[in-house]
Protein backbone atom coordinates (compact mmCIF):
# COMPACT_ATOMS: atom_id res chain seq x y z
CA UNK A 1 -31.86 -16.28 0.56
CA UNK A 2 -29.16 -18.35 -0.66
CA UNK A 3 -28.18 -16.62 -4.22
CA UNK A 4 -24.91 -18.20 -4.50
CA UNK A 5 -24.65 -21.81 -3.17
CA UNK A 6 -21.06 -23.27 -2.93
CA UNK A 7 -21.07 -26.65 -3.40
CA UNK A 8 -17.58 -28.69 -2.48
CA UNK A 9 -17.38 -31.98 -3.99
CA UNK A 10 -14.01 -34.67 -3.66
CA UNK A 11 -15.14 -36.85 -6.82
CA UNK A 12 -15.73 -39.58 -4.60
CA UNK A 13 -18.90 -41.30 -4.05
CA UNK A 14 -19.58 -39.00 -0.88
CA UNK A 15 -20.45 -36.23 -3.15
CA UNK A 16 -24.10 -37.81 -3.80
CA UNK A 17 -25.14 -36.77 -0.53
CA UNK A 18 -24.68 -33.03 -1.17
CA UNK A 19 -25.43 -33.31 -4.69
CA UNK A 20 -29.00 -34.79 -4.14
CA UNK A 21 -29.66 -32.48 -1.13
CA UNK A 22 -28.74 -29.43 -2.57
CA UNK A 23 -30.73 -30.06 -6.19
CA UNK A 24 -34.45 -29.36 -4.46
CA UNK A 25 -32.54 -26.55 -1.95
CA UNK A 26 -30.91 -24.59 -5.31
CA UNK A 27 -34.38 -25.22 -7.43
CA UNK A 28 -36.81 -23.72 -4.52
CA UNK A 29 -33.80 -20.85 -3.75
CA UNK A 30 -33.26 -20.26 -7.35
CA UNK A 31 -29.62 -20.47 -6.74
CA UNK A 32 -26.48 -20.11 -8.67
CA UNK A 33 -23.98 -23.64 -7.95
CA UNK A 34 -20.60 -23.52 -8.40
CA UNK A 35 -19.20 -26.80 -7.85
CA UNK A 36 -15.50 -26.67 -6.47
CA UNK A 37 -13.22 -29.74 -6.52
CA UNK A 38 -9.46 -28.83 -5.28
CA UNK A 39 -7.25 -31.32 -7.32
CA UNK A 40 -4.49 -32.21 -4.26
CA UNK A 41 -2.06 -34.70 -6.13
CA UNK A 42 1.33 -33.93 -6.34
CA UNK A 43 1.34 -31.97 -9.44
CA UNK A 44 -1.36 -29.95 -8.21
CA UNK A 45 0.13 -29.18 -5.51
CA UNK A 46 3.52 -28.20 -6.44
CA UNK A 47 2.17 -26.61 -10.14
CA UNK A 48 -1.00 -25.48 -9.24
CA UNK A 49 -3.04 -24.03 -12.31
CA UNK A 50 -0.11 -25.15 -14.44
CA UNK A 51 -0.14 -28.57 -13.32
CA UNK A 52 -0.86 -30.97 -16.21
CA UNK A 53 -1.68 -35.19 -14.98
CA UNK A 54 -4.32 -38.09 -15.61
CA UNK A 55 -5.99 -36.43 -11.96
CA UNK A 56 -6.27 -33.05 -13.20
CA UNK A 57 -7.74 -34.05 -16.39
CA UNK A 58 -10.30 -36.67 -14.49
CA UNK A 59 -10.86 -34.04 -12.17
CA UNK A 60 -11.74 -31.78 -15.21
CA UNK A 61 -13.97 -34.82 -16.70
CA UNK A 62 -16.18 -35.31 -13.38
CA UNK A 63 -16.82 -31.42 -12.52
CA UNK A 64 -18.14 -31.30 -16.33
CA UNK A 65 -20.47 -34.09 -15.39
CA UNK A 66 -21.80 -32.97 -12.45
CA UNK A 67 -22.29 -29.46 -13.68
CA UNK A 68 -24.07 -30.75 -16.49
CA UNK A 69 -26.61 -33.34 -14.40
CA UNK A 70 -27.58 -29.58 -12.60
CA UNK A 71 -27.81 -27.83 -15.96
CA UNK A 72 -30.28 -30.85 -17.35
CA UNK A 73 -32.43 -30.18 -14.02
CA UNK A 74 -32.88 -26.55 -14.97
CA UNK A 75 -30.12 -25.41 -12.17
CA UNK A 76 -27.58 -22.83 -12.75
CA UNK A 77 -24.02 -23.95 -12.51
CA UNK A 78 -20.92 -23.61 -13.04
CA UNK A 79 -17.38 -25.68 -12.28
CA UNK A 80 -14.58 -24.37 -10.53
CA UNK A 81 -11.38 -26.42 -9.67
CA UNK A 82 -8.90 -25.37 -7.48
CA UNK A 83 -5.44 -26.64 -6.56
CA UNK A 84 -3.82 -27.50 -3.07
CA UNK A 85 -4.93 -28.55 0.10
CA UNK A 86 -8.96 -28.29 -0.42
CA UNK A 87 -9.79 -26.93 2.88
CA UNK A 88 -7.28 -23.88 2.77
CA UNK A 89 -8.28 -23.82 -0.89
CA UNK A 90 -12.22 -23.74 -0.04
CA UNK A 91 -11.96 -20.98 2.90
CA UNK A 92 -9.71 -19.16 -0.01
CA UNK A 93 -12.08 -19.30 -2.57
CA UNK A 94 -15.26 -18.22 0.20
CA UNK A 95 -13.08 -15.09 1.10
CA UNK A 96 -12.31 -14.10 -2.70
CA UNK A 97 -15.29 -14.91 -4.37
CA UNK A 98 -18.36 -14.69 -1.73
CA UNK A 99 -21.17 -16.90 -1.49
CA UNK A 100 -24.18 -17.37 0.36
CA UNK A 101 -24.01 -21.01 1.96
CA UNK A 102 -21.13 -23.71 1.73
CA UNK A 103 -22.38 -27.40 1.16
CA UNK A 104 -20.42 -30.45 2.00
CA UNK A 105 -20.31 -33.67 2.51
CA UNK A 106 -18.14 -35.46 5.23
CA UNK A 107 -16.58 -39.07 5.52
CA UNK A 108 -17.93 -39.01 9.20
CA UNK A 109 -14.35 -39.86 10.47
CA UNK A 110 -14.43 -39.49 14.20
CA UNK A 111 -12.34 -37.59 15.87
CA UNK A 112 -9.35 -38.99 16.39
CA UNK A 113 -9.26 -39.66 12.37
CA UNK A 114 -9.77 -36.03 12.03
CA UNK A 115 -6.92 -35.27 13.62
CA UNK A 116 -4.76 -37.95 11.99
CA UNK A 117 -6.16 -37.38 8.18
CA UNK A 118 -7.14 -34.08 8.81
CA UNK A 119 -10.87 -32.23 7.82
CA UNK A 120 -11.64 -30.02 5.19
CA UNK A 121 -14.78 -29.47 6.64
CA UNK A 122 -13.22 -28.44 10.01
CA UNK A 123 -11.09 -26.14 8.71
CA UNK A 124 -14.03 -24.55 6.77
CA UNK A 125 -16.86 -24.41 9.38
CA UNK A 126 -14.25 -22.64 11.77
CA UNK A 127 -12.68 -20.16 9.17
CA UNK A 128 -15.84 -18.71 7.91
CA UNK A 129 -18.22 -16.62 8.33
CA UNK A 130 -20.80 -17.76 5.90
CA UNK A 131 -23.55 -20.76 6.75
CA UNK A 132 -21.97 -24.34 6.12
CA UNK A 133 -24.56 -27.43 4.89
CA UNK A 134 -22.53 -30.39 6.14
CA UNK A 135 -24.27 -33.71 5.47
CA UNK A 136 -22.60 -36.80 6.74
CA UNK A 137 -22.20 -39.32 3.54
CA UNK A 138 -24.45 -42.25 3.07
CA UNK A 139 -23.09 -45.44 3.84
């Protein structure tokens, strides 16, 4: 059902949400995770896979981490990071490399924040065609 399980993470503490849903999901799917952070600093942004700063190499750190705490639960995974603005950078990475369900979590901004700050997970749910898992964060 879901081979391939895409699961975006911001290295903030929103991403325990996703992570903790999608461990039982990916274990009882026997799904492959790729966890994909897009690094959206400056550097990243202007350099891209050539940019070299303290965020890319925290962002570097913390996708390790998190791929590892799936790997010690017996889950296949893998870290991707991308560079830019992360939802252009997520639909990008959906239409390139194909998966079978996108999981995120959200801020729960309302919508006039939305609109102000802007949404990842807008842009994603509207530019795909692949099921999205969107979890509001804890509080």
């Amino acid at each position: 059902m879901y081979k391939t399980i895409l699961v975006t993470l911001d290295g903030t503490r929103t991403d325990r949400t996703i992570i903790e849903h999608i461990k039982p999901l990916a274990k009882w799917a026997g799904s492959d995770i790729v966890l994909l952070h897009v690094a959206d600093g400056w550097a990243a942004r202007t350099y891209g896979a050539d940019a070299i700063s303290s965020e890319i190499t925290e962002d570097t750190a913390y996708l390790k981490k998190v791929c590892a705490e799936f790997h010690a639960e017996g889950i296949s995974a893998r870290a991707e990071l991308a560079y830019g603005d992360p939802g252009k950078e997520i639909v990008k990475w959906v239409e390139q490399k194909g998966c079978d369900l996108v999981a995120m979590s959200t801020h729960g901004h309302g919508f006039l924040a939305d609109l102000l700050l802007g949404s990842a997970s807008r842009r994603v749910r509207h530019s795909i065609n692949v099921p999205v898992l969107l979890l509001r964060a804890k509080p």
